[in-house]
Protein backbone atom coordinates (compact mmCIF):
# COMPACT_ATOMS: atom_id res chain seq x y z
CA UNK A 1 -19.43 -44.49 4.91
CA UNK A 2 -22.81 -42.55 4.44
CA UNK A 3 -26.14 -43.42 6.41
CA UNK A 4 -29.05 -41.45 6.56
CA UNK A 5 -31.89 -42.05 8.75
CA UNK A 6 -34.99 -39.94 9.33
CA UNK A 7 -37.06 -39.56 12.34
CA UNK A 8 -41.16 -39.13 11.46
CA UNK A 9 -39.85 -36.41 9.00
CA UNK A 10 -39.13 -33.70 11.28
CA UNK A 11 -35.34 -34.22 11.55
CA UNK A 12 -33.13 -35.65 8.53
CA UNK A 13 -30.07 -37.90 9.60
CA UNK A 14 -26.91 -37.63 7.35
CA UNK A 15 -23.69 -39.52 8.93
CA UNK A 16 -20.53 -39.41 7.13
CA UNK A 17 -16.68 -40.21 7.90
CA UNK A 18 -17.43 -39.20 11.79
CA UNK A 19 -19.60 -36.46 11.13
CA UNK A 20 -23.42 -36.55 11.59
CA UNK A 21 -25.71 -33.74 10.27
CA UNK A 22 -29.08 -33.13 11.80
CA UNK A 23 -31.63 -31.41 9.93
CA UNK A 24 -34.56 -29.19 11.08
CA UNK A 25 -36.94 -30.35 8.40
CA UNK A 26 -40.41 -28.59 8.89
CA UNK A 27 -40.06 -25.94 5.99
CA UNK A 28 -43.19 -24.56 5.81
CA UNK A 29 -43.26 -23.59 9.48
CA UNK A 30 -39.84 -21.74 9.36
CA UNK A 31 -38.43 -24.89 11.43
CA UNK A 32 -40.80 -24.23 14.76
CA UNK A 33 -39.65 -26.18 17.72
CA UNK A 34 -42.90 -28.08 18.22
CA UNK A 35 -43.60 -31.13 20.87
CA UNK A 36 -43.14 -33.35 17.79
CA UNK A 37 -39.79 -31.94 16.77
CA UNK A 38 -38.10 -31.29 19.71
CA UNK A 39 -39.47 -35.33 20.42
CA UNK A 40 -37.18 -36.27 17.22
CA UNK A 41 -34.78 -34.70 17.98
CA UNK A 42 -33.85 -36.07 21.39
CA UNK A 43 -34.48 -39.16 19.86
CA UNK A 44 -31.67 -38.43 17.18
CA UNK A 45 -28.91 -36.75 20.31
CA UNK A 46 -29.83 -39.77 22.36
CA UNK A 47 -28.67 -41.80 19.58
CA UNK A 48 -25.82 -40.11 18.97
CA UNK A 49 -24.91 -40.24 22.36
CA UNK A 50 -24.14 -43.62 22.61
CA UNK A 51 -22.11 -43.85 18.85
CA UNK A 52 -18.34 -44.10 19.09
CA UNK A 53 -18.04 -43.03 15.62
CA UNK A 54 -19.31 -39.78 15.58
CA UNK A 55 -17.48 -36.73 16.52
CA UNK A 56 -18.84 -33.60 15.22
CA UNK A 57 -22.73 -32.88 15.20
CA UNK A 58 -23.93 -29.99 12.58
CA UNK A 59 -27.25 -28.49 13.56
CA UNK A 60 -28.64 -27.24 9.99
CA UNK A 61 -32.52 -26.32 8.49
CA UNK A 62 -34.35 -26.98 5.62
CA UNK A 63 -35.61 -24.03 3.82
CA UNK A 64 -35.07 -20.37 4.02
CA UNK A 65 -34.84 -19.92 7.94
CA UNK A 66 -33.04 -21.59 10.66
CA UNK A 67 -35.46 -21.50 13.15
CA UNK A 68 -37.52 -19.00 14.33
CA UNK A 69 -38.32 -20.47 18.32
CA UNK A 70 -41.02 -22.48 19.49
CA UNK A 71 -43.94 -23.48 17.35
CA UNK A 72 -46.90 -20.33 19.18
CA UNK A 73 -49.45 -21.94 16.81
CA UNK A 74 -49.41 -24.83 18.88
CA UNK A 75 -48.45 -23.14 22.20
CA UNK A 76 -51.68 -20.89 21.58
CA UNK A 77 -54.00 -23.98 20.71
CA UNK A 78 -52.93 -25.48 24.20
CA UNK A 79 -52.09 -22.59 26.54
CA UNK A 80 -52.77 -24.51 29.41
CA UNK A 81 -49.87 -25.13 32.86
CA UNK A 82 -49.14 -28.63 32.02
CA UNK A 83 -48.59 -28.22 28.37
CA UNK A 84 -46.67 -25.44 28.79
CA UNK A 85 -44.68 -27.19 31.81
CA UNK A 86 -44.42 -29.94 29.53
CA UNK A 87 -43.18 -28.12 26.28
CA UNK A 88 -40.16 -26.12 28.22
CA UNK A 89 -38.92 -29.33 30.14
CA UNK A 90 -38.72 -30.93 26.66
CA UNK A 91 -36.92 -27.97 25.19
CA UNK A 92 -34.07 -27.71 28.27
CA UNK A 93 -33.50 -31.27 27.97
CA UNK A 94 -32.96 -30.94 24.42
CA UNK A 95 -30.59 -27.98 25.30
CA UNK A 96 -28.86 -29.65 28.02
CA UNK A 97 -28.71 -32.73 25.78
CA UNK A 98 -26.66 -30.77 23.19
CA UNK A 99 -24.40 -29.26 25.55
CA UNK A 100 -23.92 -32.61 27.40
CA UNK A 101 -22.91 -34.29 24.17
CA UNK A 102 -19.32 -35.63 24.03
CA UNK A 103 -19.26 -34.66 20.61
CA UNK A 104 -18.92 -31.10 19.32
CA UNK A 105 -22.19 -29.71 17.84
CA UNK A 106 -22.06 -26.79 14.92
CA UNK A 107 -24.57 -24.44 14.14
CA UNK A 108 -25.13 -23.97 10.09
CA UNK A 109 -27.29 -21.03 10.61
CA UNK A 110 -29.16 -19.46 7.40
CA UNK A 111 -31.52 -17.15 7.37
CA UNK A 112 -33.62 -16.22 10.65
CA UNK A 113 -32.76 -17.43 14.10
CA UNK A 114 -35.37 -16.21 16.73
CA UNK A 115 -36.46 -16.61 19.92
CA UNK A 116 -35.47 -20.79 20.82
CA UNK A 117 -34.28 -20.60 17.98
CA UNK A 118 -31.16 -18.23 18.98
CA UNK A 119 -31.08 -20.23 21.98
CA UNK A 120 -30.35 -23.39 19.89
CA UNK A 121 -27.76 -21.21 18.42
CA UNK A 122 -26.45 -20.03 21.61
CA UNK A 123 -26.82 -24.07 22.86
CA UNK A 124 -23.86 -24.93 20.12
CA UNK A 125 -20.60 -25.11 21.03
CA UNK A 126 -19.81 -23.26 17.71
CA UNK A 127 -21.87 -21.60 15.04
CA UNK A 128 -21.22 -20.18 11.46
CA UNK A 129 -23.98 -18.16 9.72
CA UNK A 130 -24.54 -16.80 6.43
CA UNK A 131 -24.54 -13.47 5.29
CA UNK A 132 -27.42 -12.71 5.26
CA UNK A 133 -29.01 -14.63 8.62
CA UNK A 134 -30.56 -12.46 11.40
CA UNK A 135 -30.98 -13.36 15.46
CA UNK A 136 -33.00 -12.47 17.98
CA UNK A 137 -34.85 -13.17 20.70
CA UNK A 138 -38.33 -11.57 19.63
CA UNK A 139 -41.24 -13.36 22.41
CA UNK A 140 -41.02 -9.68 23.99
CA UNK A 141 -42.60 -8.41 21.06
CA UNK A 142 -45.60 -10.52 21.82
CA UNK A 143 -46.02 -10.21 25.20
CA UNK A 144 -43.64 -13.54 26.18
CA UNK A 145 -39.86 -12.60 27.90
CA UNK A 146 -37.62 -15.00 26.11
CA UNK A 147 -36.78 -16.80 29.97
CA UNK A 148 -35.19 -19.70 28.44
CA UNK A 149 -33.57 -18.20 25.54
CA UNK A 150 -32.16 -15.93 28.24
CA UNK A 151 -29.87 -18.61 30.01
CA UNK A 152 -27.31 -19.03 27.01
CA UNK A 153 -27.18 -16.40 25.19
CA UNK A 154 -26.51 -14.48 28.66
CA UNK A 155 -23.35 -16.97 28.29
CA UNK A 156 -22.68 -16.32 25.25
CA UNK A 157 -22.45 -12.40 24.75
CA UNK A 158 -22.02 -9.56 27.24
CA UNK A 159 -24.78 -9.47 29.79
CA UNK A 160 -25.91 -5.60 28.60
CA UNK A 161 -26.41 -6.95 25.35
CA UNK A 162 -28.06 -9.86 25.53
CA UNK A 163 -30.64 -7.91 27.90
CA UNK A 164 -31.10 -5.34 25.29
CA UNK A 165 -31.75 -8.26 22.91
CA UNK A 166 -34.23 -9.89 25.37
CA UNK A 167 -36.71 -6.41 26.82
CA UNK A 168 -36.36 -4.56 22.51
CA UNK A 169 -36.49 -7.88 20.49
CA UNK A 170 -34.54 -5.84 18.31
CA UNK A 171 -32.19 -8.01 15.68
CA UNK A 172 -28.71 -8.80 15.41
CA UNK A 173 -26.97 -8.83 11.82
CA UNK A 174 -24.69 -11.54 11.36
CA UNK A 175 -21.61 -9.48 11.32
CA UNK A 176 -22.98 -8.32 15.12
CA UNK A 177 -23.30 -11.91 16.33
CA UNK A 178 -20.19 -12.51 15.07
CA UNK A 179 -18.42 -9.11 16.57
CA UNK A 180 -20.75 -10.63 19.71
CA UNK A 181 -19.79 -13.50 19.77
CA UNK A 182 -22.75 -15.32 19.54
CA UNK A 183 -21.72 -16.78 16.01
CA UNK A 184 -17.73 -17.51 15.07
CA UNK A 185 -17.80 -16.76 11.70
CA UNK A 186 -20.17 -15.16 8.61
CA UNK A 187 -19.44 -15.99 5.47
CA UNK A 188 -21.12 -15.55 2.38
CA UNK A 189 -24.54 -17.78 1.83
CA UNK A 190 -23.29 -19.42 -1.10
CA UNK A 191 -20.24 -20.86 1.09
CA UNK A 192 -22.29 -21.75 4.38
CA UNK A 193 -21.95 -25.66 3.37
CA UNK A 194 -18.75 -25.56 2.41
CA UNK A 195 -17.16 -23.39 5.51
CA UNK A 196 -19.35 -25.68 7.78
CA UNK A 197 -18.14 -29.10 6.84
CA UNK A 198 -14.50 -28.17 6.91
CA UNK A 199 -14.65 -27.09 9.97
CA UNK A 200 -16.43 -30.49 10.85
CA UNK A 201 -13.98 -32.09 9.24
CA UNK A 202 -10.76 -30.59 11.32
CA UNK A 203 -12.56 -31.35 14.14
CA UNK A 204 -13.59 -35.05 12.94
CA UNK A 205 -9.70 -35.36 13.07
CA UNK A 206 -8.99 -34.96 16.27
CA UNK A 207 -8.50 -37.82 18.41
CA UNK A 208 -11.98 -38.69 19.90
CA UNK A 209 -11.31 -39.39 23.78
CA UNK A 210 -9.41 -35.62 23.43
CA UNK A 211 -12.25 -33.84 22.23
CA UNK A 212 -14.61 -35.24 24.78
CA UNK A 213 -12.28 -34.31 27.38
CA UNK A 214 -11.63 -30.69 26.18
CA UNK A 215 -15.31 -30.10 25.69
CA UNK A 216 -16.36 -31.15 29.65
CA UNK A 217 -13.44 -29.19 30.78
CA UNK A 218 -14.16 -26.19 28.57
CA UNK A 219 -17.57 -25.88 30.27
CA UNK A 220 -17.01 -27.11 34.22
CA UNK A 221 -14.32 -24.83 34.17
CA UNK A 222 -15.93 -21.37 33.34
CA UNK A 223 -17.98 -20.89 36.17
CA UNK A 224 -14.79 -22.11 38.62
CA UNK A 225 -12.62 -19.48 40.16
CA UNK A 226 -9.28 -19.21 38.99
CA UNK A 227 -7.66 -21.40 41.43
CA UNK A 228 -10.06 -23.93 41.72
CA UNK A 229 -9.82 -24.01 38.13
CA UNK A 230 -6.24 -24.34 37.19
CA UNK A 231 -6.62 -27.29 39.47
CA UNK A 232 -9.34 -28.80 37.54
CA UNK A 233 -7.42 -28.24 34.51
CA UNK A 234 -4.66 -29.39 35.63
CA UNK A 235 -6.17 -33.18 36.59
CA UNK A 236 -7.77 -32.75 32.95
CA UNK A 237 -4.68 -32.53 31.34
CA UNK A 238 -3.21 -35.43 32.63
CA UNK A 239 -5.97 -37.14 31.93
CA UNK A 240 -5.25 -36.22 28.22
CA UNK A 241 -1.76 -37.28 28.29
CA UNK A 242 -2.75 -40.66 29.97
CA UNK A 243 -4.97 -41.64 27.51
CA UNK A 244 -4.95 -43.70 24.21
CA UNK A 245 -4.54 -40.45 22.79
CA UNK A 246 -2.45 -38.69 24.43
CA UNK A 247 -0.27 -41.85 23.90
CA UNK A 248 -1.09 -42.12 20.20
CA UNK A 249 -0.46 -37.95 19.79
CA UNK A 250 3.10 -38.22 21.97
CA UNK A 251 3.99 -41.93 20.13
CA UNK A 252 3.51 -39.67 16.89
CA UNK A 253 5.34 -36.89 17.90
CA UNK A 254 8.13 -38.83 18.04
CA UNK A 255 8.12 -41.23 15.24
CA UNK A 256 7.37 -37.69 13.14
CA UNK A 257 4.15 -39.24 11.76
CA UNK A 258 0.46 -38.35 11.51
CA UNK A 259 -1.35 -39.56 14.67
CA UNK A 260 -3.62 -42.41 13.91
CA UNK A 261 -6.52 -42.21 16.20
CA UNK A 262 -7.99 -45.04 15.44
CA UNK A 263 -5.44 -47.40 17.35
């Protein structure tokens, strides 16, 4: 089944056999993170939040960039404490909305992604790029350290680099965010749709109540220490095998079938 919705423009909905693709749609302005867009798309994650159909989110952009950070047209038309205050809160909840997510969020990433924009990048659980897209996290080149930007790509790549990203604004090629590990895979530009979806769709069939459970674990777990984390894990997994899927995935095993998570 196929639904697409669109919020005031600035995000396009596409939903399709478990898989829900969220467009950046502000072409002209590169896809800037304004107030209004970042507004949509909470609206859209919120949404999506709350489906049980969906299990993979893909993150793409209309036009010839990805996204190239926050929208410093509008910034500099209202460079004031509270907007400012108001514009970052918006943007980490957005973030922290992704992240949060029980489903697993891709990156299609073509052409530039700079500044929040490599942080929305970083924000994905995975990412493939094209060929020919760049990163970086440029607000040092006018006068702005990229703070918030700073927080996951510091988690997602070596801490040397990612500094060195954040005080030169220098870019990354997509074959060094993918030797980084800030991307998983490059292909070429002409395959970006093609390499994204069926990776959406391998992941669209898993069983849903294991891939929410992996993802939370994935992430509590990294900052544990080892101990405290093999017990974490440990609870997890049992967790896994307890559940309708686990059940399904073991019943399956057995009977030498396809699971059918659906049951």
């Amino acid at each position: 089944m196929t639904t697409i919705t669109t919020t005031e423009d600035f995000v396009l909905r596409k939903d399709v056999d478990g898989i829900c693709e969220l467009t950046l749609n502000r072409p002209r302005q590169y896809n800037a993170l304004s107030m209004a867009m970042l507004e949509a798309m909470l609206i859209q994650l919120k949404e999506i939040e709350k489906s049980e159909h969906v299990k993979v989110v893909i993150i793409s952009a209309a036009g010839k960039a990805f996204c190239p950070g926050h929208d410093l047209k509008e910034i500099r038309s209202q460079r004031n404490r509270a907007f400012g205050e108001a514009l970052f809160a918006k943007c980490t909840e957005m973030m922290l909305k992704i992240r949060g997510l029980n489903q697993i969020v891709i990156a299609k990433v073509q052409g530039v992604a700079t500044a929040a924009g490599c942080q929305l990048v970083a924000t994905c659980d995975l990412a493939i790029a094209a060929d020919h897209a760049k990163f970086a996290t440029s607000g040092i080149n006018y006068g702005i350290y990229c703070s918030t930007p700073a927080v996951p790509l510091s988690r997602n790549i070596h801490p040397k680099k990612a500094l060195e990203m954040l005080i030169t604004g220098a870019f990354l090629s997509a074959k060094e965010a993918k030797e980084e590990g800030l991307v998983n895979r490059v292909v070429p530009a002409e395959e970006l749709d093609e390499a994204v979806l069926k990776m959406a769709t391998t992941i669209a069939g898993k069983g849903r109540e294991a891939l929410t459970i992996g993802k939370r674990m994935f992430y509590e777990q990294l900052n544990m220490d080892l101990e405290d984390a093999y017990t974490y894990a440990s609870e997890k997994i049992v967790c896994s095998i307890l559940s309708r899927d686990g059940e399904e995935g073991l019943n399956a095993f057995a009977e030498k079938r396809k699971p059918n998570w659906d049951k």
